[in-house]
Protein backbone atom coordinates (compact mmCIF):
# COMPACT_ATOMS: atom_id res chain seq x y z
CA UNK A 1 0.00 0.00 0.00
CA UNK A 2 2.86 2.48 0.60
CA UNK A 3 4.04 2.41 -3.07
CA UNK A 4 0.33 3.63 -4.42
CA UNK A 5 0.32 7.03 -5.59
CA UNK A 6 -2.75 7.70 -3.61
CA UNK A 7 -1.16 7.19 -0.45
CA UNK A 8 2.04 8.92 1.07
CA UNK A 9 3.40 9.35 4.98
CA UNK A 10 2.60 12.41 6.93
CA UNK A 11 3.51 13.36 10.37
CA UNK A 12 0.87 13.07 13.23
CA UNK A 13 1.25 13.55 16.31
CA UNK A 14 4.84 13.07 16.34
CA UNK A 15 4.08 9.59 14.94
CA UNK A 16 4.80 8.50 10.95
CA UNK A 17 1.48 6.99 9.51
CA UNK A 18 0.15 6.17 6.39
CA UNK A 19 -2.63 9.04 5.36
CA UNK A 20 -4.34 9.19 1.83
CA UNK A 21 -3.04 11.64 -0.51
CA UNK A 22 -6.36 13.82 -0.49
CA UNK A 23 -6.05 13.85 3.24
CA UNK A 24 -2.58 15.45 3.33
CA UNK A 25 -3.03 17.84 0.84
CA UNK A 26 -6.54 19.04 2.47
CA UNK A 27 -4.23 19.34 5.54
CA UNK A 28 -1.45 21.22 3.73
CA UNK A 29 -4.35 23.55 2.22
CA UNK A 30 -5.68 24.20 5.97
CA UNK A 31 -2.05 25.22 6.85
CA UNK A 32 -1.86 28.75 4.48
CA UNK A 33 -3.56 31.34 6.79
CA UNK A 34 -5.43 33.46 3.70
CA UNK A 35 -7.28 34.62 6.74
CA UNK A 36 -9.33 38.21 6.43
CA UNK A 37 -8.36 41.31 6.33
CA UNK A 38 -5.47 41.87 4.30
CA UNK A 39 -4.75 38.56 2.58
CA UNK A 40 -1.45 37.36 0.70
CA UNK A 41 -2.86 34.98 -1.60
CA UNK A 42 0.60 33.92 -2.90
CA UNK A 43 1.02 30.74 -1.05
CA UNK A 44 -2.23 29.97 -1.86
CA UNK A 45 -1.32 30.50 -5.11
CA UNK A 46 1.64 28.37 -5.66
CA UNK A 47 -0.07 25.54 -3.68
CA UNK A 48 -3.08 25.39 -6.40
CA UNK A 49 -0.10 25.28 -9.22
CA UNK A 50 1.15 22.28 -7.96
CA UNK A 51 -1.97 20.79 -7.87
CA UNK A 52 -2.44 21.59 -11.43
CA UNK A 53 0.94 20.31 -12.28
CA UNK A 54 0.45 16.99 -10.53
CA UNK A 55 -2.99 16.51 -12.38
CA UNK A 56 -0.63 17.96 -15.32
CA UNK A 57 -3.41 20.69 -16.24
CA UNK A 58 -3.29 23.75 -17.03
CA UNK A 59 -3.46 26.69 -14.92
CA UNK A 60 -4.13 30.09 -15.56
CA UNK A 61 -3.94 33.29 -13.23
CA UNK A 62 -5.89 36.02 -13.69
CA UNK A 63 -6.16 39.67 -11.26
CA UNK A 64 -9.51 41.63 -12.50
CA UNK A 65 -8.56 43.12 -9.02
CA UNK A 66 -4.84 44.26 -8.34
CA UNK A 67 -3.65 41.59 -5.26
CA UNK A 68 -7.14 39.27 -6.19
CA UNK A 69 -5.95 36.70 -7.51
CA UNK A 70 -8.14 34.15 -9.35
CA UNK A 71 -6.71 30.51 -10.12
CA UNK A 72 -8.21 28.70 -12.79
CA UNK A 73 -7.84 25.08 -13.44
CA UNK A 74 -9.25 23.34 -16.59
CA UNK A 75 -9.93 19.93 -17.99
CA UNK A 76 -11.04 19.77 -21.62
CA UNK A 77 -14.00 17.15 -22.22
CA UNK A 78 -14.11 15.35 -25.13
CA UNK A 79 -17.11 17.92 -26.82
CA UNK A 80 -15.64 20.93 -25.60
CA UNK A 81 -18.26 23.04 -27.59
CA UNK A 82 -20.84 21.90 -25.18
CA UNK A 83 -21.37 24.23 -22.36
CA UNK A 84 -19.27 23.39 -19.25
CA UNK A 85 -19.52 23.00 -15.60
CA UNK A 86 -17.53 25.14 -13.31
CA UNK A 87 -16.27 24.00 -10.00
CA UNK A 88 -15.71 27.03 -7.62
CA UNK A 89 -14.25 27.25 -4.52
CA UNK A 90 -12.89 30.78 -2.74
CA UNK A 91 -9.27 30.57 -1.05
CA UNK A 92 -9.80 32.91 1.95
CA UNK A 93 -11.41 32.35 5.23
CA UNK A 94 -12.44 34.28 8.44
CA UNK A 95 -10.39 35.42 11.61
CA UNK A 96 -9.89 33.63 14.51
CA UNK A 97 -9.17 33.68 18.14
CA UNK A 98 -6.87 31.02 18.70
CA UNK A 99 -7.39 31.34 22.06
CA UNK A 100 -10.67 29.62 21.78
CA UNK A 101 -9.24 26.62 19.71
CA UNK A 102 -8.64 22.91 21.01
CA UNK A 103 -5.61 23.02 18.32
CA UNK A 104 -3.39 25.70 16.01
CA UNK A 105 -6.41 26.99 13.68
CA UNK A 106 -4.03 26.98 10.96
CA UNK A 107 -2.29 23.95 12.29
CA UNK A 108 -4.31 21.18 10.43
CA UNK A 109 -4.44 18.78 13.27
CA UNK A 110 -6.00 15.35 13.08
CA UNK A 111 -7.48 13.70 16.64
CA UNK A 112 -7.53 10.46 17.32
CA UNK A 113 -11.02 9.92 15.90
CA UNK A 114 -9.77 11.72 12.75
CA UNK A 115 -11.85 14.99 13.05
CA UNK A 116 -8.90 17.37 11.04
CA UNK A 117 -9.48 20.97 12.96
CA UNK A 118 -8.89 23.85 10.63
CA UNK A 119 -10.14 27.70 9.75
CA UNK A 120 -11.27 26.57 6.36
CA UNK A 121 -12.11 22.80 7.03
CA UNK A 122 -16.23 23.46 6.42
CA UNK A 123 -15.56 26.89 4.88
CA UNK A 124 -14.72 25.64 1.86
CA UNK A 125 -11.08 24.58 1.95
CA UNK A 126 -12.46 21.01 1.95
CA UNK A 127 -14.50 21.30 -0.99
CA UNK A 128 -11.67 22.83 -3.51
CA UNK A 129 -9.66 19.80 -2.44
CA UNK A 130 -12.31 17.69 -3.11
CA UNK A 131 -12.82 18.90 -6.27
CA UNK A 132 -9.26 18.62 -7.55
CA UNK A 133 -9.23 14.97 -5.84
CA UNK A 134 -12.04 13.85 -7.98
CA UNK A 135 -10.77 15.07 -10.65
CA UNK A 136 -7.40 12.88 -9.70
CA UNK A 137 -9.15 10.10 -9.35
CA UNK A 138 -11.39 10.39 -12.81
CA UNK A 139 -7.97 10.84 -14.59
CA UNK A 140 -6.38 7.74 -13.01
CA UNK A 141 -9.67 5.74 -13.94
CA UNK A 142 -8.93 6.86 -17.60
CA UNK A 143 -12.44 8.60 -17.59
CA UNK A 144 -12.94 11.22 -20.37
CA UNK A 145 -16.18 13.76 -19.60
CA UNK A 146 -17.78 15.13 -22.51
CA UNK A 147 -18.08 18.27 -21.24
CA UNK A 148 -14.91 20.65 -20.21
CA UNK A 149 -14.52 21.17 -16.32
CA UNK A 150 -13.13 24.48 -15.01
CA UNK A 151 -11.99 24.75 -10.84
CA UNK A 152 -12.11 28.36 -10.27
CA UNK A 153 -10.54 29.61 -6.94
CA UNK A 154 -11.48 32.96 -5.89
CA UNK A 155 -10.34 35.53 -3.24
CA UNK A 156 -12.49 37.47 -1.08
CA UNK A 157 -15.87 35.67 -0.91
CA UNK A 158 -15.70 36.13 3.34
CA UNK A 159 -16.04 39.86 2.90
CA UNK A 160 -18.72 39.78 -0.17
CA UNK A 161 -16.72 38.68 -3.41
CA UNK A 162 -17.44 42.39 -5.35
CA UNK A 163 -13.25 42.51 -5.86
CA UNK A 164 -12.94 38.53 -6.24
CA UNK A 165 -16.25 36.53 -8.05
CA UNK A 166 -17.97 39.90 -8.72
CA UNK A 167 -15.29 40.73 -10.84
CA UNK A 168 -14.84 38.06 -12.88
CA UNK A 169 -18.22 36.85 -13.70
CA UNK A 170 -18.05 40.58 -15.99
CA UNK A 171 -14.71 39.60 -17.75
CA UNK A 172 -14.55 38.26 -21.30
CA UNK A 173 -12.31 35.83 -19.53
CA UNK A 174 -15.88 34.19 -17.56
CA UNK A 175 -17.78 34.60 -21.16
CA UNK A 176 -14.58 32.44 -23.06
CA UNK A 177 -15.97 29.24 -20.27
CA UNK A 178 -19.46 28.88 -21.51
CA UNK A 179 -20.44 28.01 -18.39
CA UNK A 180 -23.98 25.52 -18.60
CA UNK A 181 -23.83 24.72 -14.48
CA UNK A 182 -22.11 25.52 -11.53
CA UNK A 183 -21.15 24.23 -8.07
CA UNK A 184 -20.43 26.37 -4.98
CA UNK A 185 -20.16 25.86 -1.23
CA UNK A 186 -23.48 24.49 0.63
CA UNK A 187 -22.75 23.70 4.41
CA UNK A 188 -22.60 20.65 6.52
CA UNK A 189 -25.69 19.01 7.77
CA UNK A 190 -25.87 17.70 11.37
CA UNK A 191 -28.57 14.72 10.17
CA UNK A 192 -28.31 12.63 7.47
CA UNK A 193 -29.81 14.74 4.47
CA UNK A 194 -27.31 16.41 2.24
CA UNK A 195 -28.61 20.31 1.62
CA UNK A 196 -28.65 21.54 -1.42
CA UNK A 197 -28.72 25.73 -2.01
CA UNK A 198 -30.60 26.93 -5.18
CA UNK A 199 -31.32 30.59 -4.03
CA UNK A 200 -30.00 33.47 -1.25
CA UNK A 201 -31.75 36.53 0.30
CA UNK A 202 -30.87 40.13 -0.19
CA UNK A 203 -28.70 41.29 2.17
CA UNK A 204 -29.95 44.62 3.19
CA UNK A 205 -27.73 46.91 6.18
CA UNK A 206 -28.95 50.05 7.40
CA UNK A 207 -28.00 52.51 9.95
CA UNK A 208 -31.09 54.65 10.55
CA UNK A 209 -30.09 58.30 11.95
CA UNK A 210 -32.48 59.55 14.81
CA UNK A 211 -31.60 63.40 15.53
CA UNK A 212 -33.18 65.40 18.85
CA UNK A 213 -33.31 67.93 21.25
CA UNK A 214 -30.19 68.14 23.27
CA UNK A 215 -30.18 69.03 26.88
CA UNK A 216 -29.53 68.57 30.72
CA UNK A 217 -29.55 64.93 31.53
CA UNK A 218 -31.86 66.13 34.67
CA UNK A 219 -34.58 67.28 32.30
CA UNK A 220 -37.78 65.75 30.44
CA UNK A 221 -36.92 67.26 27.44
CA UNK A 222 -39.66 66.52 24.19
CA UNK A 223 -38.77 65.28 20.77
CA UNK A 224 -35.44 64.23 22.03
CA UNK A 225 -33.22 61.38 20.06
CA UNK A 226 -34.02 58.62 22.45
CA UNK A 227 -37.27 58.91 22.02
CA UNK A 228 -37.47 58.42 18.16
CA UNK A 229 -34.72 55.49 18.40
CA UNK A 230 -37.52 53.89 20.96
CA UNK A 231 -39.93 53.92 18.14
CA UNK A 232 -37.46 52.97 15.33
CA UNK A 233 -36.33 50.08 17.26
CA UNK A 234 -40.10 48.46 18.77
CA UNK A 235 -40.98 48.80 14.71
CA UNK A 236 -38.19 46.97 13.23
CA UNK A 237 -38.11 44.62 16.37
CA UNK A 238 -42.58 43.59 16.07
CA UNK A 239 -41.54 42.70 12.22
CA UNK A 240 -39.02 40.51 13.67
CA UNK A 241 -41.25 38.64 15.33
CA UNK A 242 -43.73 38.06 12.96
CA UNK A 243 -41.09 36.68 10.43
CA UNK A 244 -39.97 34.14 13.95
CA UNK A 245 -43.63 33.30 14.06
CA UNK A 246 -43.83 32.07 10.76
CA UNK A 247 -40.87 29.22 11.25
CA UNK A 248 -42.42 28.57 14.81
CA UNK A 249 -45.81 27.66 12.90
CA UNK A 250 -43.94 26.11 9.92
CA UNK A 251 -41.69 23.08 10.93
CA UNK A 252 -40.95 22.94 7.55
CA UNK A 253 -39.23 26.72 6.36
CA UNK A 254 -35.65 27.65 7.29
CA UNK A 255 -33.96 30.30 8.22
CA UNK A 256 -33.27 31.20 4.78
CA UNK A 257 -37.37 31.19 3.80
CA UNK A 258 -38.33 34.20 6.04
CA UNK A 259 -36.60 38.06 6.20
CA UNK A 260 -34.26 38.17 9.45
CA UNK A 261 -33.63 41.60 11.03
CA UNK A 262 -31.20 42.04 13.89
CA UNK A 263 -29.94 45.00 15.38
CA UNK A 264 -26.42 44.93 14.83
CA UNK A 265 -25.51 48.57 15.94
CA UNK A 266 -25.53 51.25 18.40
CA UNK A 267 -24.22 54.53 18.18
CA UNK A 268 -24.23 57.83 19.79
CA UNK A 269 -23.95 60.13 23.06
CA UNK A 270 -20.80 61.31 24.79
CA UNK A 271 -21.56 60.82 28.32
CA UNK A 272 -24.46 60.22 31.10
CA UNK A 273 -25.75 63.35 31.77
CA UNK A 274 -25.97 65.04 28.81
CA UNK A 275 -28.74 63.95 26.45
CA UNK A 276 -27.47 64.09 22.88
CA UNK A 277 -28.55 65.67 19.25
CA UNK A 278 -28.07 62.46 17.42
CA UNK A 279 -28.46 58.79 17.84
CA UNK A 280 -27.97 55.81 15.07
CA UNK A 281 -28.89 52.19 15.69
CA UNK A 282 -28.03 49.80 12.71
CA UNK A 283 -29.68 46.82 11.23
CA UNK A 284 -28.80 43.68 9.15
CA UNK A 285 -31.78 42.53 7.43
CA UNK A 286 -31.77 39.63 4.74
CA UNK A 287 -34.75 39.94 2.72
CA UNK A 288 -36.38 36.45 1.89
CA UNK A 289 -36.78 35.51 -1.69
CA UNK A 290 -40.53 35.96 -2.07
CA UNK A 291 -40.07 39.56 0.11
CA UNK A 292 -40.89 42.52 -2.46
CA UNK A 293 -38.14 44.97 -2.03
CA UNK A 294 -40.37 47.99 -2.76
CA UNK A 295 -42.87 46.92 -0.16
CA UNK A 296 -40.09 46.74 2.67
CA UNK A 297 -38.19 49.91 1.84
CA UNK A 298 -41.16 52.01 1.67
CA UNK A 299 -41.85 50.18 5.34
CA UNK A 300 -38.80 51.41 6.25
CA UNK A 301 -38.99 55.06 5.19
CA UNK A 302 -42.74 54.94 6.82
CA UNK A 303 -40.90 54.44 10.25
CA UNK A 304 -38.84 57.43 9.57
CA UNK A 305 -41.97 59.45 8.59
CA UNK A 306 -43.83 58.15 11.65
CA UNK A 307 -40.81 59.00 13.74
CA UNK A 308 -40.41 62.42 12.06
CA UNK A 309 -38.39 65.18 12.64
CA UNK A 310 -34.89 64.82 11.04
CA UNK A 311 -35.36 60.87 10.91
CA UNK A 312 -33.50 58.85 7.85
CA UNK A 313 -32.36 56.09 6.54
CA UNK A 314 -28.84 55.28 5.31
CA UNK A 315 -28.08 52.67 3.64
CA UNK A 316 -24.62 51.09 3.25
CA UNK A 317 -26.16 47.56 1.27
CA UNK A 318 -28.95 47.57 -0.32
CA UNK A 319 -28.48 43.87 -2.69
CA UNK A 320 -30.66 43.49 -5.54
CA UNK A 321 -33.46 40.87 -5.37
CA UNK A 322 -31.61 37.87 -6.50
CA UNK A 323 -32.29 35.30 -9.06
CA UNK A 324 -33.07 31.43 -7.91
CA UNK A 325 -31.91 28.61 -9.35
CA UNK A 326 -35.63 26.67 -10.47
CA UNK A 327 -35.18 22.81 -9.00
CA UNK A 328 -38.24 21.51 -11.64
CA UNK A 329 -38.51 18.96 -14.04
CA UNK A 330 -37.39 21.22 -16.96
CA UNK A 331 -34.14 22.02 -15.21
CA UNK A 332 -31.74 19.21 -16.41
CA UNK A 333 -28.52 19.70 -14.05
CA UNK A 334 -31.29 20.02 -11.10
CA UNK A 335 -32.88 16.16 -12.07
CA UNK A 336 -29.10 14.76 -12.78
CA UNK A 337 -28.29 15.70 -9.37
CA UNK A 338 -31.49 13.99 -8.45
CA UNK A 339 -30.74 10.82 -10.18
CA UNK A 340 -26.99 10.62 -8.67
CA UNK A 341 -28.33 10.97 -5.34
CA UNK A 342 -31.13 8.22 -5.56
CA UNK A 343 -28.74 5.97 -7.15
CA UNK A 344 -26.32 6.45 -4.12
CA UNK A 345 -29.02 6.81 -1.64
CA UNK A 346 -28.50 9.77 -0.53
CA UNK A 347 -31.25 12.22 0.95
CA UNK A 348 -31.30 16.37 -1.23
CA UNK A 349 -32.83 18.47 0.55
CA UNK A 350 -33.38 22.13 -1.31
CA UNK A 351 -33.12 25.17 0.65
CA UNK A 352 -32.21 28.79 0.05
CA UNK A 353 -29.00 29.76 1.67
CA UNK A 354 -29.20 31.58 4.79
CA UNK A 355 -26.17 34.13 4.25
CA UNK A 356 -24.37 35.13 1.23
CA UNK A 357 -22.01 33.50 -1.16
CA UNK A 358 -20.64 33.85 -4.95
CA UNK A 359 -23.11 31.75 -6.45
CA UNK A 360 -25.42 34.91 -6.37
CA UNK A 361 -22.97 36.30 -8.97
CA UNK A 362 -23.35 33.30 -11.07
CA UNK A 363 -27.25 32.84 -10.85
CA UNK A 364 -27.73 36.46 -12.20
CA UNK A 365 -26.42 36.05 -15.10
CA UNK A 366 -28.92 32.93 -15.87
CA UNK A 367 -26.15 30.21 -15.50
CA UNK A 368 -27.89 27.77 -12.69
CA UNK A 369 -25.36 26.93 -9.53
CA UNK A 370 -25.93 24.95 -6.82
CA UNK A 371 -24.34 24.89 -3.39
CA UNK A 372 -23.47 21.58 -2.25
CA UNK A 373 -20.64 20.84 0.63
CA UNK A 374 -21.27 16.81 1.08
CA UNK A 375 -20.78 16.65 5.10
CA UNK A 376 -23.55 15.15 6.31
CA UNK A 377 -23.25 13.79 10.16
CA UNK A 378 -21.35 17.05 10.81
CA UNK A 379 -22.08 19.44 13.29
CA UNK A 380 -21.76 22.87 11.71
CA UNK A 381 -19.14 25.22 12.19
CA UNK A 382 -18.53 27.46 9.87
CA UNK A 383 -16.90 31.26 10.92
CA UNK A 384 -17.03 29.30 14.49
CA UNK A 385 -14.28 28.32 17.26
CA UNK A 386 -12.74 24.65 16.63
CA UNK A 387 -13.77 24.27 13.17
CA UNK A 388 -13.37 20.56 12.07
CA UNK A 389 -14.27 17.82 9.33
CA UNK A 390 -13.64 14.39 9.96
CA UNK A 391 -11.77 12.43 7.60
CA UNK A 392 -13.72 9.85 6.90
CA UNK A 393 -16.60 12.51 6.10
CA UNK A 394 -14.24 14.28 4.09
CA UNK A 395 -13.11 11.09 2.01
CA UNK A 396 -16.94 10.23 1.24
CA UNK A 397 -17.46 13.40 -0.24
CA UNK A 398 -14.68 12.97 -2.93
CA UNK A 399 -16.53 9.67 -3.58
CA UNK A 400 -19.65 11.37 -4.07
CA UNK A 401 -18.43 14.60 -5.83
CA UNK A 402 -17.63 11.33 -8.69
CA UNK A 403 -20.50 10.43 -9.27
CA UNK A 404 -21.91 13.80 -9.27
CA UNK A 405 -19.16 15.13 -11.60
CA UNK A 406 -19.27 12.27 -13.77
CA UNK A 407 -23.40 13.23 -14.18
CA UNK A 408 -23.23 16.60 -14.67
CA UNK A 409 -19.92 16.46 -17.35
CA UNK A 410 -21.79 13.78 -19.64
CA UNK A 411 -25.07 15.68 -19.22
């Protein structure tokens, strides 16, 4: 077994033992901190060339963003005319606090029941290594897909993907792909269904500006700041409940089928006794897919009516209403996923995604995308302390990201 290709040693816990090839390099991946802000994506970078080089691909580099980079693998099918699939994963991940870690967070460590702890190891470091590894294997099975495969890895998708994936999807450089279908990040499931992602909300932040009479702290001053941010805040907080109502009366909605609003901000005041001419409490509000943007921003500026006096809205998002992804009997790539996961027995469940990712880029231009991550049995952690995917979770996926693969390239 040592001689295989697939297999070569690694160091664990001070021990030598025999680890799959995947393994290691999902391991060495997890070891480059691209963590936010400020990211050097260089070793990232070189690590994805050698990659390519081992699969002997080719590899292309492109910046629509000085210091962006975008690394683009491709496999030519056998019909390269027909429109291909793309395969995208983003390099960069979220901070830390190491302090709050079992292990190094950019340590890669494996336990002894083979959970691999990682920043990256849901979010999506696993899945770009997954993809490659597939691809690996297909090669070394002497498979030939009719249609061409692309693995796109993009920066900047933890702080909204404008620079990285909103970039390129305008280039003539995304046009030259033809792209028919794509794949993105999902997340893990804790039960055994595998969720599938065919939609996201509108993100929607806000900081609305409440301005007053200043005075005495001693006095019962009218019209004053706190007063309107009281009103602001009971509004935005009863439309909060009703959208918490409707998944406590509906077992079977998500997170990601109703509008969310949390206050995320609070600003103002300079000390305790003096009441002061301006306060500003922010909001994060992702608008459901079935939410009519019109409706809710004219609720909005309502409040700020009701309110009155020097009362406004400022936003600093404001997304579009995005496009979903239709999982029906006339979408093809939707019923070939279908048919590879009844053939391997394996549970879909659709759902919009709760937050944001770059498959929102992808879906409004027409091109349907799909997030899938296959950990199922995984508790999830993504952006959380002691992030982790076991191995053996990790190693299934590959095996099902083949059959999937193999589906959508013959489509």
């Amino acid at each position: 077994m040592k001689d295989s290709p697939a297999f070569k040693m690694s160091v664990n816990s001070n021990d030598l033992v025999e680890e799959n090839e995947a393994v290691s390099n999902f391991r060495e991946y997890l070891r480059i901190p691209s963590v936010q802000p400020n990211i050097n994506y260089d070793k990232c970078v070189v690590f994805l060339r050698k990659q390519a080089c081992s699969l002997n691909l080719p590899v292309r580099v492109l910046q629509m963003v000085p210091g962006k980079p975008i690394v683009l693998i491709t496999w030519t099918g056998s019909q390269p005319s027909l429109p291909s699939l793309l395969l995208n994963s983003h390099m960069d991940v979220v901070p830390v606090y190491p302090d709050k870690w079992k292990y190094d967070p950019f340590g890669a460590e494996k336990d002894e029941n083979g959970n691999i702890y990682g920043r990256g190891a849901q979010d999506m470091k696993c899945v770009g290594i997954q993809y490659i590894e597939c691809i690996r294997r297909l090669m070394r099975d002497g498979r030939k897909l009719k249609r061409t495969i692309h693995l796109s890895f993009v920066p900047d998708e933890e702080i909204g993907g404008v620079a990285g994936m909103g970039e390129f999807v305008k280039s003539d450089e995304f046009r030259e792909l033809n792209i028919g279908c794509a794949l993105d990040e999902g997340m893990a499931s804790p039960g055994e269904e595998f969720v599938v992602f065919n939609g996201e909300r509108s993100i929607w932040h806000m900081h609305i500006h409440c301005l007053g009479t200043p005075g005495h702290g001693s006095l019962l001053l009218d019209d004053t700041a706190g007063e309107k941010l009281n009103i602001v805040i009971n509004r935005f907080m009863a439309r909060r409940e009703q959208e918490k109502k409707k998944l406590e009366v509906n077992p079977n909605l998500t997170v990601g089928d109703v509008t969310t609003i949390n206050l995320t901000m609070l600003k103002g005041g300079v000390q305790n006794n003096v009441v002061p001419p301006e306060l500003v409490v922010g909001f994060d509000c992702r608008l459901s897919v079935d939410t009519d943007h019109e409706e809710f921003e004219n609720w909005v500026k309502a409040i700020c009516d009701e309110v009155g006096g020097d009362t406004w809205v400022e936003f600093q998002r404001k997304e579009w209403k995005k496009k979903v992804t239709p999982i029906s009997h006339d979408n093809l790539w939707w019923q070939c996923l279908c048919t590879v996961a009844s053939n391997l027995g394996l549970k879909l469940k659709p759902e919009i995604f709760p937050g944001g990712t770059d498959s929102r880029f992808i879906r409004e231009l027409g091109i349907p995308a799909f997030g899938f991550s296959p950990m199922n049995h995984t508790p999830v952690l993504l952006h959380d302390h002691n992030e982790f995917l076991n191995e053996k979770i990790f190693l299934k996926g590959i095996d099902i990201y083949y059959q999937i693969i193999t589906a959508l390239g013959n489509l």
